[in-house]
PDB file of N, CA and C in Angstrom:
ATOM      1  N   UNK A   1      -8.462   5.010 -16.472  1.00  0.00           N
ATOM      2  CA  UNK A   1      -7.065   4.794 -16.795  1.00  0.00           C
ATOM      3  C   UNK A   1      -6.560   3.604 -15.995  1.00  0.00           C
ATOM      4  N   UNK A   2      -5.693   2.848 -16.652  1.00  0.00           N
ATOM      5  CA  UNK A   2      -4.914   1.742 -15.920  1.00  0.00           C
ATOM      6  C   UNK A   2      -3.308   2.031 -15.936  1.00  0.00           C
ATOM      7  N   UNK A   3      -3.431   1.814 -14.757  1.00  0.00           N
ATOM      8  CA  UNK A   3      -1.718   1.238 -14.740  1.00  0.00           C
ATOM      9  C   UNK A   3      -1.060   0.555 -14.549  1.00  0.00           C
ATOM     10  N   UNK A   4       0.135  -0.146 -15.347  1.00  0.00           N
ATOM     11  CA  UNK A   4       0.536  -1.275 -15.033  1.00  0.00           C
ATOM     12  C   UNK A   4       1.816  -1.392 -14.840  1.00  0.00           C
ATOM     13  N   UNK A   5       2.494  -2.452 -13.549  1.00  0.00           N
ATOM     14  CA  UNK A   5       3.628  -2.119 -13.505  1.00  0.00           C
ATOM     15  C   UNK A   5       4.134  -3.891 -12.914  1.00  0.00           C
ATOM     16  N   UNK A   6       5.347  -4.303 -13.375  1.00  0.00           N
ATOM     17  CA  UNK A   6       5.937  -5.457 -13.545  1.00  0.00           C
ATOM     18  C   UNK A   6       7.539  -5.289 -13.396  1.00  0.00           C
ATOM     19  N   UNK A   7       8.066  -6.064 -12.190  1.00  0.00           N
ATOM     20  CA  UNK A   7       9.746  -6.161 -12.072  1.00  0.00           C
ATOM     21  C   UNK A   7      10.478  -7.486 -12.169  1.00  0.00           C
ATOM     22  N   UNK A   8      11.232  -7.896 -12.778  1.00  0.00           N
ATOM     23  CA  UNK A   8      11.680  -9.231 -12.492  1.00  0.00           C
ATOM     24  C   UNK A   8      11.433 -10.078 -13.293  1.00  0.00           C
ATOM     25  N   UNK A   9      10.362  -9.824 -14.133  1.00  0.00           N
ATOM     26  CA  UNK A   9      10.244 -10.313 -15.126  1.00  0.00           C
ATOM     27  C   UNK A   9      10.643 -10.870 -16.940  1.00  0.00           C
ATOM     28  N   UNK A  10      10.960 -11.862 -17.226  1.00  0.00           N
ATOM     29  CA  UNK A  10      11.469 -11.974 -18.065  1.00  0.00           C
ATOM     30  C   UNK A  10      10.144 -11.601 -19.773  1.00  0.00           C
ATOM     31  N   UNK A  11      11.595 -11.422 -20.635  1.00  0.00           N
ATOM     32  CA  UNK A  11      10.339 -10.905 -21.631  1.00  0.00           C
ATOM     33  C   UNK A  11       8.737 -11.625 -21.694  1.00  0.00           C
ATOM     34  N   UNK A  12       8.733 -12.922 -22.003  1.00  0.00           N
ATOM     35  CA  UNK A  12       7.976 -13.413 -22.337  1.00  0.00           C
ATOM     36  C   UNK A  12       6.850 -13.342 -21.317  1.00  0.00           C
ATOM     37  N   UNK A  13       7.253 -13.370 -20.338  1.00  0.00           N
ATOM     38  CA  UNK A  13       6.613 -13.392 -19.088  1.00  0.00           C
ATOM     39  C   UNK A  13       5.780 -12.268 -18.909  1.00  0.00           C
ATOM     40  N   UNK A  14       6.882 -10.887 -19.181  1.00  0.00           N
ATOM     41  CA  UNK A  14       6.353  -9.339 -18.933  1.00  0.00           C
ATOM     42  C   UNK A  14       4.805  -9.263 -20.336  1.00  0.00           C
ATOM     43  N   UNK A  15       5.266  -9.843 -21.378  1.00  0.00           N
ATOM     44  CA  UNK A  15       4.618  -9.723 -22.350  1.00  0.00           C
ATOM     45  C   UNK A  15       2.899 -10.497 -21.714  1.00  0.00           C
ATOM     46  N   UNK A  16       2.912 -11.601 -21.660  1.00  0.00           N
ATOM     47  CA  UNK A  16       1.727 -12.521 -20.988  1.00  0.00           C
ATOM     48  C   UNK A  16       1.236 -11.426 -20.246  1.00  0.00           C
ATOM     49  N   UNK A  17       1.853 -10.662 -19.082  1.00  0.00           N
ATOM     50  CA  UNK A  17       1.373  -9.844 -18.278  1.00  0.00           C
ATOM     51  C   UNK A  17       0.153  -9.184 -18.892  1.00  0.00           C
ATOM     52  N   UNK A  18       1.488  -7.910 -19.806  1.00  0.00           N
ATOM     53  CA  UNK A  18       0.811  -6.830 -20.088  1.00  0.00           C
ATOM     54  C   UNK A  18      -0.579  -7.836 -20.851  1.00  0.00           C
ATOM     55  N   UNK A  19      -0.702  -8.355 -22.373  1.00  0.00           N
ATOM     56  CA  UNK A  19      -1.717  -8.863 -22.637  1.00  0.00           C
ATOM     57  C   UNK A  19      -2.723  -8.955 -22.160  1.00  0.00           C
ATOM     58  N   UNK A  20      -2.849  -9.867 -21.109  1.00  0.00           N
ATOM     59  CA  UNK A  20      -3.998 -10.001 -19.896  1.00  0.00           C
ATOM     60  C   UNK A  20      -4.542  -8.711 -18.901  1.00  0.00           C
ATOM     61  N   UNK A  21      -3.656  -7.822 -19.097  1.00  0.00           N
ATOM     62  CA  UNK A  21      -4.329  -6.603 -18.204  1.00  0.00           C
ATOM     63  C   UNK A  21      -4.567  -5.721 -19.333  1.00  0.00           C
ATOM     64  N   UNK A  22      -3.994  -6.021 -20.313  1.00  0.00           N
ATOM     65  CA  UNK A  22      -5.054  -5.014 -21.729  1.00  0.00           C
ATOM     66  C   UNK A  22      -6.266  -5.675 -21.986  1.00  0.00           C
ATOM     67  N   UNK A  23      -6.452  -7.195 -21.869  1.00  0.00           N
ATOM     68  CA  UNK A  23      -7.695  -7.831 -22.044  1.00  0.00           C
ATOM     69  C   UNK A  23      -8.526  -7.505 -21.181  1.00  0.00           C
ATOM     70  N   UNK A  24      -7.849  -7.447 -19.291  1.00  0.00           N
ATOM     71  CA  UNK A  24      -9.032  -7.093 -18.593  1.00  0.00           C
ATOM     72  C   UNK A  24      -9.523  -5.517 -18.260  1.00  0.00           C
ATOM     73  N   UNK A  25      -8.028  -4.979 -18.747  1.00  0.00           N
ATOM     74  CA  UNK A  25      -8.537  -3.414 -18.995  1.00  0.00           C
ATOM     75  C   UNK A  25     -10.219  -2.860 -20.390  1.00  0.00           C
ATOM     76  N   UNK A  26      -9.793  -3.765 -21.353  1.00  0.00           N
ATOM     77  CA  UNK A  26     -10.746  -3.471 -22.079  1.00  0.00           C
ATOM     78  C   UNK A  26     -11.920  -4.071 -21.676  1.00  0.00           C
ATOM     79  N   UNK A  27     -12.154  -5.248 -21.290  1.00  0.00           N
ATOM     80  CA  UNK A  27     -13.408  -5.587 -20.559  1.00  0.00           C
ATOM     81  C   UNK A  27     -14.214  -4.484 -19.538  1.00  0.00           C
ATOM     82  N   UNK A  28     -13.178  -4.220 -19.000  1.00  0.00           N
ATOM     83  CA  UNK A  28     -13.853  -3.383 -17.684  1.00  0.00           C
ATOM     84  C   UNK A  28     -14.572  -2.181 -17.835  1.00  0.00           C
ATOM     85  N   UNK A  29     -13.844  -1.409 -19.868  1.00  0.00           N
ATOM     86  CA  UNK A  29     -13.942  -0.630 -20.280  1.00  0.00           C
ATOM     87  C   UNK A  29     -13.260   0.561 -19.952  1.00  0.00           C
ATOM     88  N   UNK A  30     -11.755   0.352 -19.274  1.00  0.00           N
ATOM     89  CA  UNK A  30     -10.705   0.893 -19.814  1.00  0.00           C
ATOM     90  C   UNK A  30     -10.436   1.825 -21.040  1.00  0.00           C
ATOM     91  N   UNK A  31     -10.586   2.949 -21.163  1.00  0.00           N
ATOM     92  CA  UNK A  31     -10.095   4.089 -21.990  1.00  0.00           C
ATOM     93  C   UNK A  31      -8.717   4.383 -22.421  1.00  0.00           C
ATOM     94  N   UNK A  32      -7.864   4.116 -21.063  1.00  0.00           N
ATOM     95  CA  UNK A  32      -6.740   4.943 -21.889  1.00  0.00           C
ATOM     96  C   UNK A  32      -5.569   3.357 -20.737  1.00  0.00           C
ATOM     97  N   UNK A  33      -4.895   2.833 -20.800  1.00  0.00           N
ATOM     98  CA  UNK A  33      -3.707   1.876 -20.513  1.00  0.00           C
ATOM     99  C   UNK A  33      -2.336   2.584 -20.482  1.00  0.00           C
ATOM    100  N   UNK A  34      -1.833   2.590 -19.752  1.00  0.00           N
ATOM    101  CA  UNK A  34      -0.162   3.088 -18.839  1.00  0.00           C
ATOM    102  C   UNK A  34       0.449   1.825 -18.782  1.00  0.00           C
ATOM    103  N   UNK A  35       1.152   1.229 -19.382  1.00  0.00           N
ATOM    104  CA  UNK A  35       2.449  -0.108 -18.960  1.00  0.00           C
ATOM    105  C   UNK A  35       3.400   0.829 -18.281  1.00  0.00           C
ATOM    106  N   UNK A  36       3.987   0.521 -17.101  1.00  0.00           N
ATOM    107  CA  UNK A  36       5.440   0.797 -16.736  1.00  0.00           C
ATOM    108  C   UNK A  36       6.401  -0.374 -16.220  1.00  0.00           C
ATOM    109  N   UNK A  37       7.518  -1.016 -17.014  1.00  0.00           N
ATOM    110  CA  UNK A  37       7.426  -1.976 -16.859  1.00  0.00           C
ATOM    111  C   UNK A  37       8.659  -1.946 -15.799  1.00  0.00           C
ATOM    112  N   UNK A  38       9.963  -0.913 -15.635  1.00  0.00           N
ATOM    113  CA  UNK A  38      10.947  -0.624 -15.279  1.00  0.00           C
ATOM    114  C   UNK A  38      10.761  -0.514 -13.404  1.00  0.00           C
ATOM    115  N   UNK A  39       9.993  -0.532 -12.813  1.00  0.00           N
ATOM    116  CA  UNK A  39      10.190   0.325 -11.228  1.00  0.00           C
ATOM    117  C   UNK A  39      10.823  -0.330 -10.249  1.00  0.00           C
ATOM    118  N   UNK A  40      11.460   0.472  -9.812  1.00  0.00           N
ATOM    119  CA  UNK A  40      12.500   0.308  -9.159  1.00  0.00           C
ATOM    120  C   UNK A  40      12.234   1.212  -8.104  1.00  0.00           C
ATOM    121  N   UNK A  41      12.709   0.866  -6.744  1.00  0.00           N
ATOM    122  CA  UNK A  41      12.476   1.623  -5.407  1.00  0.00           C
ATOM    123  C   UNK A  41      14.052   1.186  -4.485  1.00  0.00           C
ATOM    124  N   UNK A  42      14.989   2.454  -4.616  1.00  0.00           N
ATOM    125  CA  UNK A  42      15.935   1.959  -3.557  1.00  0.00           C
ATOM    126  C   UNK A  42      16.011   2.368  -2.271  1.00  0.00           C
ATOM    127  N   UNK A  43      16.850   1.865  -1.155  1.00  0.00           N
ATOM    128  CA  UNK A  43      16.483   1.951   0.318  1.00  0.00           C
ATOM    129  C   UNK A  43      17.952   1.619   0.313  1.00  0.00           C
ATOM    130  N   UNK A  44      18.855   2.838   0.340  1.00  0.00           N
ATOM    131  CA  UNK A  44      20.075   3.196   1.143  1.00  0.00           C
ATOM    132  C   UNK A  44      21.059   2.768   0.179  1.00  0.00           C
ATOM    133  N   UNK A  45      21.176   1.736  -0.904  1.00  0.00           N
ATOM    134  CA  UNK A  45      22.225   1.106  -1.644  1.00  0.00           C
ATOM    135  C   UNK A  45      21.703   0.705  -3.142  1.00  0.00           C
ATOM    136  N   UNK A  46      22.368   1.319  -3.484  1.00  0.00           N
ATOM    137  CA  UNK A  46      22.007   1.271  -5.423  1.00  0.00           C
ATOM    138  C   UNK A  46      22.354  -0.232  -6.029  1.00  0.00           C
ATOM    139  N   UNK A  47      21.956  -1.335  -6.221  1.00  0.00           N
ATOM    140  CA  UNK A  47      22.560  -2.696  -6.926  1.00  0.00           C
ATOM    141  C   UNK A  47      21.896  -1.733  -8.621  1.00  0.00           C
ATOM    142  N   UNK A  48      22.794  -2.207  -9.478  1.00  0.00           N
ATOM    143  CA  UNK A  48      21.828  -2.501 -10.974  1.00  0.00           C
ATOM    144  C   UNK A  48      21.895  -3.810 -11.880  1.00  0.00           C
ATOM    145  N   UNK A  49      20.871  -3.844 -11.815  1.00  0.00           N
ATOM    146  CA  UNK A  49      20.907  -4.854 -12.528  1.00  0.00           C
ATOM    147  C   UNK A  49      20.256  -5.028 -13.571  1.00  0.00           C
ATOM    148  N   UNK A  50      20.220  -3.953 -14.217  1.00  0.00           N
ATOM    149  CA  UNK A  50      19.852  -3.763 -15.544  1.00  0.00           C
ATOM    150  C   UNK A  50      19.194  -2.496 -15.563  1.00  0.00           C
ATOM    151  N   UNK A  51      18.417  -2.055 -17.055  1.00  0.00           N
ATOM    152  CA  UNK A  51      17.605  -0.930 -17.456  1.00  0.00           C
ATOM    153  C   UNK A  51      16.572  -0.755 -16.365  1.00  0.00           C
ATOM    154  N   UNK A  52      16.546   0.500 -15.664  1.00  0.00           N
ATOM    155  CA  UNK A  52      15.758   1.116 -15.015  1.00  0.00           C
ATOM    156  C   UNK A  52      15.348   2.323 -15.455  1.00  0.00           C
ATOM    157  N   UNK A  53      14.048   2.511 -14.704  1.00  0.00           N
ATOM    158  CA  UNK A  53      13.408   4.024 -14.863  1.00  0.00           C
ATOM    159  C   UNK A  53      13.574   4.605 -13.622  1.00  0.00           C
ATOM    160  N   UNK A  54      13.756   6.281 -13.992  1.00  0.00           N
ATOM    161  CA  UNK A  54      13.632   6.771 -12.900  1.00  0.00           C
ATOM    162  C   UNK A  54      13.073   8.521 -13.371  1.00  0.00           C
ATOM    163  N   UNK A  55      11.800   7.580 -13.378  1.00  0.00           N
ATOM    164  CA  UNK A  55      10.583   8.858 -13.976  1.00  0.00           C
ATOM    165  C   UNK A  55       9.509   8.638 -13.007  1.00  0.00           C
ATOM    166  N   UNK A  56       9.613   9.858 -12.060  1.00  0.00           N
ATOM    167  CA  UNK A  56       9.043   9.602 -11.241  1.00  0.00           C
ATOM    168  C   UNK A  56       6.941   9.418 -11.013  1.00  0.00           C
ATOM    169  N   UNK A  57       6.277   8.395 -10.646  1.00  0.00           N
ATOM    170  CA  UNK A  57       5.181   8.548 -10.942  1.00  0.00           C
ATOM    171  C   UNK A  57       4.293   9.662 -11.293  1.00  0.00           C
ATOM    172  N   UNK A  58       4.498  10.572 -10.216  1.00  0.00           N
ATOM    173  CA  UNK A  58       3.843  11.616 -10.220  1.00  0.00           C
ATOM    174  C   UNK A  58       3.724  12.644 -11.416  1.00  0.00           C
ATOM    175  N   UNK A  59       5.276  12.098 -12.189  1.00  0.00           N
ATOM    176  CA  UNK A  59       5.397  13.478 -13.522  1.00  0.00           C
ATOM    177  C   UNK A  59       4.647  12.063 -14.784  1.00  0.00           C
ATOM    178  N   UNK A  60       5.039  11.029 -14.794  1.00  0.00           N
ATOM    179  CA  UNK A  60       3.702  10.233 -15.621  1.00  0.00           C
ATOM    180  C   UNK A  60       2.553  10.386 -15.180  1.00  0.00           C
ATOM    181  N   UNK A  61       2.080  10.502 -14.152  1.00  0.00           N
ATOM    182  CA  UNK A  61       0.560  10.662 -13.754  1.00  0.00           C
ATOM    183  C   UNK A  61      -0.267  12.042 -15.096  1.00  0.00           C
ATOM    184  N   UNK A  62       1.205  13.068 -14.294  1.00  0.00           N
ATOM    185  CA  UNK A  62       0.567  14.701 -14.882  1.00  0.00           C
ATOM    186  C   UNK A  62       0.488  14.606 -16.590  1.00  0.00           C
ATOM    187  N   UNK A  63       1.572  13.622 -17.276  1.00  0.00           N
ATOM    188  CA  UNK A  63       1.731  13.884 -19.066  1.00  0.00           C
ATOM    189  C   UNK A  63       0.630  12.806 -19.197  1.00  0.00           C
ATOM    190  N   UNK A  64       0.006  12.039 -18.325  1.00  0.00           N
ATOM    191  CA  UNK A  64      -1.017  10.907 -19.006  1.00  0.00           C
ATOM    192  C   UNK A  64      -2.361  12.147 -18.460  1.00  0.00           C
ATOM    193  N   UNK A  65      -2.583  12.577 -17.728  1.00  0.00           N
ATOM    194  CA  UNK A  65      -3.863  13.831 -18.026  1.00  0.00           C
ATOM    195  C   UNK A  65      -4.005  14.692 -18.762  1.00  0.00           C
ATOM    196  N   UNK A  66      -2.626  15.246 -19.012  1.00  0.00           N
ATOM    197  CA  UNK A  66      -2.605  16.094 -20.368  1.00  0.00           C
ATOM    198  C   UNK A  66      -2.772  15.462 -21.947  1.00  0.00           C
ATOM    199  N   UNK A  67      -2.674  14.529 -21.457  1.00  0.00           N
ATOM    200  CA  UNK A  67      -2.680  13.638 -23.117  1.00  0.00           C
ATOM    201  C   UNK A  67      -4.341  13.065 -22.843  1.00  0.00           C
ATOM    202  N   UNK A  68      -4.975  13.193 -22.014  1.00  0.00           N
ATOM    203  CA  UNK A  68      -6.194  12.937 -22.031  1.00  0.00           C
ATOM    204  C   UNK A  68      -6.719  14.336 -22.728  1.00  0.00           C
ATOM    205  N   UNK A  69      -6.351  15.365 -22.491  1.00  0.00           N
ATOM    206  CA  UNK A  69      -7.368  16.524 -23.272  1.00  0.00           C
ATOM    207  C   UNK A  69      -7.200  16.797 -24.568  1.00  0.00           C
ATOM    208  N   UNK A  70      -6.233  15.659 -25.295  1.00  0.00           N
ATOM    209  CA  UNK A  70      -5.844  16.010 -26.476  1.00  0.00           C
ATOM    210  C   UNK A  70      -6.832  15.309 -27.118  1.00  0.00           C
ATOM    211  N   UNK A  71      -6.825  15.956 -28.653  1.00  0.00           N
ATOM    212  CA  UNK A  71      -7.958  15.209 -29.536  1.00  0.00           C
ATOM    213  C   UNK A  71      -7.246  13.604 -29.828  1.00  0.00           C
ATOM    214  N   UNK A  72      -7.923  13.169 -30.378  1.00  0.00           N
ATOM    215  CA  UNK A  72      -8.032  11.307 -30.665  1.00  0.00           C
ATOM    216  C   UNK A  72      -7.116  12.049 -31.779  1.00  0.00           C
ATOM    217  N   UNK A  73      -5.688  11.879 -32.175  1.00  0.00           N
ATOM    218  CA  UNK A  73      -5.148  11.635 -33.753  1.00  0.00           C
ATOM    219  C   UNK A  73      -3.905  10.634 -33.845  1.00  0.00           C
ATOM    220  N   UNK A  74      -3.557  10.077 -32.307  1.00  0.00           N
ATOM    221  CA  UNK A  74      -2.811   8.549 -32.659  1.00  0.00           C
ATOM    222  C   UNK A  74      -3.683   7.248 -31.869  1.00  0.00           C
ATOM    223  N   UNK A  75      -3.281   6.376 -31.820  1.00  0.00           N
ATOM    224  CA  UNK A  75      -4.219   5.482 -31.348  1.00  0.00           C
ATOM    225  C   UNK A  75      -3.407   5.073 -30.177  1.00  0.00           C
ATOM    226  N   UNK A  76      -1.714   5.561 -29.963  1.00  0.00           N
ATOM    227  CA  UNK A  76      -0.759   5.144 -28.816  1.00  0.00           C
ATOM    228  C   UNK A  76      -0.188   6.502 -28.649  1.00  0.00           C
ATOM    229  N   UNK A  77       0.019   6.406 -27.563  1.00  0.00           N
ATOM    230  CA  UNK A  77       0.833   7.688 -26.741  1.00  0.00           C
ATOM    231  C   UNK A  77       2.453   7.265 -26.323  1.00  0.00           C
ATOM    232  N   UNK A  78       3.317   7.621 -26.548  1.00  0.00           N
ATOM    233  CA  UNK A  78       4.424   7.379 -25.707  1.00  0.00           C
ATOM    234  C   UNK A  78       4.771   8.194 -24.376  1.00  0.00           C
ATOM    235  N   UNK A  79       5.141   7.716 -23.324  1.00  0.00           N
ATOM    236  CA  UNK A  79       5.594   8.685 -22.704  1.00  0.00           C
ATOM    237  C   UNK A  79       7.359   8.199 -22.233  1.00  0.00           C
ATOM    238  N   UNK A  80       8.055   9.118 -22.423  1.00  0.00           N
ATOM    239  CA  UNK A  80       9.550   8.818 -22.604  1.00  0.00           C
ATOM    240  C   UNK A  80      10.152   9.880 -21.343  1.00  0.00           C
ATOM    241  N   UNK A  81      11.285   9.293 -20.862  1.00  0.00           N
ATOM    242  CA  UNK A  81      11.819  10.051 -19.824  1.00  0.00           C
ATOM    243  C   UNK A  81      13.108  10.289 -20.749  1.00  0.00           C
ATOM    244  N   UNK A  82      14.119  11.674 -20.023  1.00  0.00           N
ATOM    245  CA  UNK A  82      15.508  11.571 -20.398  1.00  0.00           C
ATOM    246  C   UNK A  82      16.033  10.341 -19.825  1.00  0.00           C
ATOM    247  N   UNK A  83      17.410   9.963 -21.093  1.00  0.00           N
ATOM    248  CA  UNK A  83      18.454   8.867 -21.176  1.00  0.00           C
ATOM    249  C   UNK A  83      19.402   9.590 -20.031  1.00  0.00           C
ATOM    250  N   UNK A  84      19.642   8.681 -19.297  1.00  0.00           N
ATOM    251  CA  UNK A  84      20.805   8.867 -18.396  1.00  0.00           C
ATOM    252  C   UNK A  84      21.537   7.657 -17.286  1.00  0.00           C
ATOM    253  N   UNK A  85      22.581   7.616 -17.502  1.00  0.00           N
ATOM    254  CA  UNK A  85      23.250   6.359 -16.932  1.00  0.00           C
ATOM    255  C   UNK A  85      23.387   6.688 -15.144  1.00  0.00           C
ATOM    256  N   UNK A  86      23.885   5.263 -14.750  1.00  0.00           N
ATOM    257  CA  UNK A  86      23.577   4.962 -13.106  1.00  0.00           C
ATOM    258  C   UNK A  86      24.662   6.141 -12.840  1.00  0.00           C
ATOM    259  N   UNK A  87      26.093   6.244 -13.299  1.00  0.00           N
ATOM    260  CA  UNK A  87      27.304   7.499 -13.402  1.00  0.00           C
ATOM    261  C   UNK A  87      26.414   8.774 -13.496  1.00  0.00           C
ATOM    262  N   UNK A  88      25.943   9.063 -14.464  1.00  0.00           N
ATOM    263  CA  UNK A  88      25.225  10.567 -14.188  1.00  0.00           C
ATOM    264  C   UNK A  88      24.239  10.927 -13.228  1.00  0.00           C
ATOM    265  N   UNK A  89      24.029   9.558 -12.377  1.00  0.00           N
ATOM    266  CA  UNK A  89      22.879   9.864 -11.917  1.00  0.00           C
ATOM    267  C   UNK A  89      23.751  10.098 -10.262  1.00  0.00           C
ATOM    268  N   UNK A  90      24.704   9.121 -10.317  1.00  0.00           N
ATOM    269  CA  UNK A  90      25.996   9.400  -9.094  1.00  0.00           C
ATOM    270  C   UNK A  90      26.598  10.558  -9.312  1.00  0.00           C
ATOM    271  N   UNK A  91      26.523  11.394  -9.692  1.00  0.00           N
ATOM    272  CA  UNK A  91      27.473  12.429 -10.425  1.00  0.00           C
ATOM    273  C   UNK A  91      26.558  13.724  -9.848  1.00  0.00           C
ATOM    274  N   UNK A  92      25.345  13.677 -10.048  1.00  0.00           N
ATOM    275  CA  UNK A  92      23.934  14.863 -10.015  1.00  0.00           C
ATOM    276  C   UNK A  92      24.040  14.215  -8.511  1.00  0.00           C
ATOM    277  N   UNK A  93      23.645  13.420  -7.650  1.00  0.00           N
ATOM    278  CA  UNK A  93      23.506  13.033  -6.307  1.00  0.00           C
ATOM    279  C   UNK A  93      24.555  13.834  -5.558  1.00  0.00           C
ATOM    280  N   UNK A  94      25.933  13.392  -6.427  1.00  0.00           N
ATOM    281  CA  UNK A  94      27.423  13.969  -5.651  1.00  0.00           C
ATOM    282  C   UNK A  94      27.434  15.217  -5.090  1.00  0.00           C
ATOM    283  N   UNK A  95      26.923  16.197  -6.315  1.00  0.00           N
ATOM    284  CA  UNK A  95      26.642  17.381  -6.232  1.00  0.00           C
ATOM    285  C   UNK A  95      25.290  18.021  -5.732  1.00  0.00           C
ATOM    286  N   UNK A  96      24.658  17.740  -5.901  1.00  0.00           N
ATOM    287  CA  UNK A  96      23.319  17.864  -4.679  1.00  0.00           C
ATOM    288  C   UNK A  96      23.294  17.874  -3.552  1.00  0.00           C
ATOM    289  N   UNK A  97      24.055  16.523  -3.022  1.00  0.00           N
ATOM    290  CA  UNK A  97      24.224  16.493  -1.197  1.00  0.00           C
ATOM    291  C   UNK A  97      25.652  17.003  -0.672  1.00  0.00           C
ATOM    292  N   UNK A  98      26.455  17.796  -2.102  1.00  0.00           N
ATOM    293  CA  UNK A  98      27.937  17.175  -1.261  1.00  0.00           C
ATOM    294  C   UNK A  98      28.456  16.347  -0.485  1.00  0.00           C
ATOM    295  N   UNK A  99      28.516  15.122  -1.315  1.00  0.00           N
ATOM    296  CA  UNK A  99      28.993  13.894  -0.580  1.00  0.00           C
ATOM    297  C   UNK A  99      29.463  13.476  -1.853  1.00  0.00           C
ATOM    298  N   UNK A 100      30.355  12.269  -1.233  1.00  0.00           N
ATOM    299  CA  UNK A 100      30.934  11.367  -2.489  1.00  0.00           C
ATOM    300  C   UNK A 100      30.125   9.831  -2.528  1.00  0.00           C
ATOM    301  N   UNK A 101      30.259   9.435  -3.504  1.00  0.00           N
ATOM    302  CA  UNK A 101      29.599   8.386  -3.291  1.00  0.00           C
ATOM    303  C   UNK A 101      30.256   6.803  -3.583  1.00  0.00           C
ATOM    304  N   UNK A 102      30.390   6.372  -2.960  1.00  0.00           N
ATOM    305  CA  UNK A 102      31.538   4.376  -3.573  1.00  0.00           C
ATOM    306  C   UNK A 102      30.801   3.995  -4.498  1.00  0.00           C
ATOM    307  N   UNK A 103      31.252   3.959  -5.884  1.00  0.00           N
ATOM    308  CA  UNK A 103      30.882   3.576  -6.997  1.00  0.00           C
ATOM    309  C   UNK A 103      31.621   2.045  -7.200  1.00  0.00           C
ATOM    310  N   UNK A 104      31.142   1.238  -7.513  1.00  0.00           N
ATOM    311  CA  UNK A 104      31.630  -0.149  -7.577  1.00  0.00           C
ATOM    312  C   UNK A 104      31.116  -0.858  -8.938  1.00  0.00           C
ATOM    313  N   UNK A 105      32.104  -1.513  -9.849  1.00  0.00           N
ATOM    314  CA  UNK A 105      31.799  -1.809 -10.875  1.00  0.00           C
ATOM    315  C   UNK A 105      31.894  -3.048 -11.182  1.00  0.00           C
TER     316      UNK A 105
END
């Protein structure tokens, strides 16, 4: 299995990426390919600056092994997290730690 992961990148750019690590994934003889193109790691202060994920590795690790024991009947797998905005995600934090949090827009 491969995984791949890219920040900062603009489309065209992200695209070149992935390409070249599906080329050298299949060379190497690569079976099954993971793109994650979203990751994000914060340290004390939330900036956004655009679409992020926040699916944490460990629960993609577990749905890309389970999708390994499945029979061959698509040729792509998706793996999709729940939709939820930077507000819901301040909102679930609020209430978790009891604290408030400075939301700035």
């Amino acid at each position: 299995m491969c995984s791949s992961s890219a920040s900062g990148a603009d489309a065209e750019t992200l695209v070149s990426f992935q390409k070249a690590l599906v080329v050298a994934a299949e060379e190497a003889g690569v079976k099954r390919f993971v793109p994650s193109e979203w990751p994000v790691i914060f340290y004390g202060t939330v900036k956004y600056y655009g679409m992020s994920c926040f699916t944490r590795m460990q629960d993609a690790a577990a749905h890309v092994v389970k999708a390994l024991d499945v029979p061959k009947r698509n040729s792509d797998t998706y793996i999709v997290g729940d939709g939820v905005s930077y507000k819901d995600i301040a909102e679930i934090a609020e209430e978790v730690t009891d604290e408030e949090f400075a939301v700035q827009l």
